[in-house]
Protein backbone atom coordinates (compact mmCIF):
# COMPACT_ATOMS: atom_id res chain seq x y z
CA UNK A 1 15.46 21.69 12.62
CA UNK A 2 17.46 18.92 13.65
CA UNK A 3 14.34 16.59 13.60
CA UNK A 4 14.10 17.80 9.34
CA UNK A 5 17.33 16.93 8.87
CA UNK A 6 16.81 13.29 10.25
CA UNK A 7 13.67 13.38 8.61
CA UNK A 8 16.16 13.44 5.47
CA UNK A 9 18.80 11.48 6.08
CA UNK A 10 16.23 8.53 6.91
CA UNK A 11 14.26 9.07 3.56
CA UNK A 12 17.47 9.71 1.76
CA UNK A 13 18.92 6.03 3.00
CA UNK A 14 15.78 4.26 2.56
CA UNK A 15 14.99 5.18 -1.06
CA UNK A 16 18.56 4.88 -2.36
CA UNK A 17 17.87 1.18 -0.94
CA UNK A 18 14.74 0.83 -2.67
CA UNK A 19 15.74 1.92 -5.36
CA UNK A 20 18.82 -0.47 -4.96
CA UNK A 21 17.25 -3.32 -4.36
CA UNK A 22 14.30 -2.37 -7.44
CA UNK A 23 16.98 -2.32 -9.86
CA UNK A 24 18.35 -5.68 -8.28
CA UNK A 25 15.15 -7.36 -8.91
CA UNK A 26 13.87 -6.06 -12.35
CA UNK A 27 16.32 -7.79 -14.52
CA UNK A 28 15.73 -11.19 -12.44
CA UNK A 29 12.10 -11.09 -13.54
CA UNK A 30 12.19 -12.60 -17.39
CA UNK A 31 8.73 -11.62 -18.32
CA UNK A 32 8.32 -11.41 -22.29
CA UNK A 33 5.74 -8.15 -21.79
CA UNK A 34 8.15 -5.14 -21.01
CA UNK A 35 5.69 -3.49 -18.33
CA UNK A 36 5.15 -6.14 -16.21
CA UNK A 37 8.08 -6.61 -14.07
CA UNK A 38 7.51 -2.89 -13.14
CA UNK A 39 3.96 -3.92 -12.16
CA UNK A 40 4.68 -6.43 -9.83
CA UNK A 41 7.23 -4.20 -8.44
CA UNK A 42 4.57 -1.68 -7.56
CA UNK A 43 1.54 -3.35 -6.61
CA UNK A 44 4.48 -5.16 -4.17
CA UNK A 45 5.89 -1.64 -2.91
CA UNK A 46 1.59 -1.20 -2.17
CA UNK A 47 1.78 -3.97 -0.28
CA UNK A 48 4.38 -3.27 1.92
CA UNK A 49 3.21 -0.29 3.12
CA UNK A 50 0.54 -2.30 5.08
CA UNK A 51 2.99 -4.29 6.55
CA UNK A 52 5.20 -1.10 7.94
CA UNK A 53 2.41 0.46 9.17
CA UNK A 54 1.19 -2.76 10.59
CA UNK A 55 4.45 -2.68 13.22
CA UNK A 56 3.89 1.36 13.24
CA UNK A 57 3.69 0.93 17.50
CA UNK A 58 6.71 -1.09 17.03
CA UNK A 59 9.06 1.50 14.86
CA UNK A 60 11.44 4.20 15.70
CA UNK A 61 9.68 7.45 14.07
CA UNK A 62 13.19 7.45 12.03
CA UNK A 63 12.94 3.54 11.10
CA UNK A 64 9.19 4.55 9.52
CA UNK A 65 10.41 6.89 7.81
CA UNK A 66 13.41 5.08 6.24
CA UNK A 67 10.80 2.06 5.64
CA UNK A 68 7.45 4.01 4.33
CA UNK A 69 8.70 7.00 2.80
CA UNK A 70 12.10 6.00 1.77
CA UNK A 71 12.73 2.35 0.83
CA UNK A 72 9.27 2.12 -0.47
CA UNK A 73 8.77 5.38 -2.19
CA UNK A 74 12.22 4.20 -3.52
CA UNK A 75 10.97 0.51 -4.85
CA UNK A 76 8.19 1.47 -6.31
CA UNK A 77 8.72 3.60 -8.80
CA UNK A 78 6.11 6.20 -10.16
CA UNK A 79 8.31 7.85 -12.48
CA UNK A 80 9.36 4.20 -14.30
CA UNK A 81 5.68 3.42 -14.41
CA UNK A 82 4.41 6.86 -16.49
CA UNK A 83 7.86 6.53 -18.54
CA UNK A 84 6.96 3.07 -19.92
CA UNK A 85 3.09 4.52 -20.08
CA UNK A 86 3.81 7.16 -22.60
CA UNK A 87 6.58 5.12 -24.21
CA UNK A 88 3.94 2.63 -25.01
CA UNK A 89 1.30 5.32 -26.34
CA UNK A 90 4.42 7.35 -28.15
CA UNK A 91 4.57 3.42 -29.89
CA UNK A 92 1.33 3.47 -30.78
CA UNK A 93 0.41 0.36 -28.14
CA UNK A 94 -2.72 2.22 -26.91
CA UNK A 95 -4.49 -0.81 -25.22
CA UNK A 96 -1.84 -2.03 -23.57
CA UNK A 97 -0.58 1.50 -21.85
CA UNK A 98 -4.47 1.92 -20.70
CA UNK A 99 -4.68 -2.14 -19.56
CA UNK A 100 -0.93 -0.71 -17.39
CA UNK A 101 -2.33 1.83 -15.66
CA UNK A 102 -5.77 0.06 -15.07
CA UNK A 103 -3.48 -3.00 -13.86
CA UNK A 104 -1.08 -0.80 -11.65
CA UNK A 105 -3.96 2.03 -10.31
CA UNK A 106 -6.92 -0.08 -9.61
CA UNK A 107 -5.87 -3.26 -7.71
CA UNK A 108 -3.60 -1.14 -5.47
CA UNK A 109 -7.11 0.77 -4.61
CA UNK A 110 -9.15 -1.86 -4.17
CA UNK A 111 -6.83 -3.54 -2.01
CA UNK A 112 -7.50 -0.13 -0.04
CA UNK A 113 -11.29 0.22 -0.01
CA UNK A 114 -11.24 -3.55 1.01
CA UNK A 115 -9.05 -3.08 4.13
CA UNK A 116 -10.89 0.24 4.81
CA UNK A 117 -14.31 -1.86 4.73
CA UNK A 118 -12.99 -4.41 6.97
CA UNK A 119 -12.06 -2.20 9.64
CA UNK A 120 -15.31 -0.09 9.40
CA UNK A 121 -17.42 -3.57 9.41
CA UNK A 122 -15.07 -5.08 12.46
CA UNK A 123 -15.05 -1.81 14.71
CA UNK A 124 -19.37 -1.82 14.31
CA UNK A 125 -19.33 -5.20 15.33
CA UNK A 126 -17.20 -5.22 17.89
CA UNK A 127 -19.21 -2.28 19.10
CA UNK A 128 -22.44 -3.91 19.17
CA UNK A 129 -21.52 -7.07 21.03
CA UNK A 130 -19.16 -5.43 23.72
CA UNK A 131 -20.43 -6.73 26.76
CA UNK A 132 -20.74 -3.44 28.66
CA UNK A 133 -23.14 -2.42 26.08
CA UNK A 134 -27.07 -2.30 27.18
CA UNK A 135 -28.99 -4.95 24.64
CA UNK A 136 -31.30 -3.20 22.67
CA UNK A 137 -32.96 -5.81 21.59
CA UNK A 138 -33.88 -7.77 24.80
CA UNK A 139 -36.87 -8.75 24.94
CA UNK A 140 -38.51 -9.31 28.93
CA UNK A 141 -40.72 -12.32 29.17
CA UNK A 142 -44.90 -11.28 30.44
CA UNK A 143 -45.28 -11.43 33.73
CA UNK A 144 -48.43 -13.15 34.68
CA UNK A 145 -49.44 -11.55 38.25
């Protein structure tokens, strides 16, 4: 129990930061198209995770949580994104609320695949030229006896 209410209280901390710091930024960004700012915020917030989780060894269990799951799930902000999506479409601005979510989905997930491809492609390689691994394709020279 007491581990779910640190759980919490990290989370809690974090997002009210991120959320802090979000609404900081956003009027510092003096973009003439309305949705962007919030775009930059997110795909940033996606980017971040990879740096948290790259010092993952490194963290508390609490300092993860108040970095992944609060601060970030408080920066980038879902709920802003799908309230200037259908305030866009309620405006009748139907390419531009598709060309938002294809701008604030996509890149975010193929950022992903990419990093998930890189990782698959590294560990076979790695695997095949470890030294303690037999060659499989040696090739023995005739003998001539």
């Amino acid at each position: 129990m007491q581990g779910d209410i640190l759980f919490f209280i990290s989370a809690a901390l974090g997002g009210f930061l991120g959320a802090f710091f979000r609404e900081l930024i956003l009027p510092l960004m003096p973009f003439y198209i309305s949705w962007f700012p919030v775009l930059l915020i997110n795909i940033l917030g996606s980017f971040t995770i990879d740096i948290i989780y790259g010092f993952e060894k490194r963290l508390h269990p609490r300092m993860k949580d108040f970095c992944a799951v609060g601060f970030r799930g408080g920066f980038s902000t879902f709920s802003h994104f799908t309230y200037q999506t259908f305030d866009l479409l309620k405006n009748g601005y139907f390419i531009t609320a598709l060309l938002n979510v294809l701008f604030s989905v996509c890149p975010q997930n193929l950022y992903q695949d990419f990093r998930m491809f890189l990782r698959l492609t590294s560990r076979v390689l790695l695997s095949a030229f470890a030294q303690d691994q037999p060659k499989v394709l040696s090739v023995e020279e005739p003998s001539y006896e």
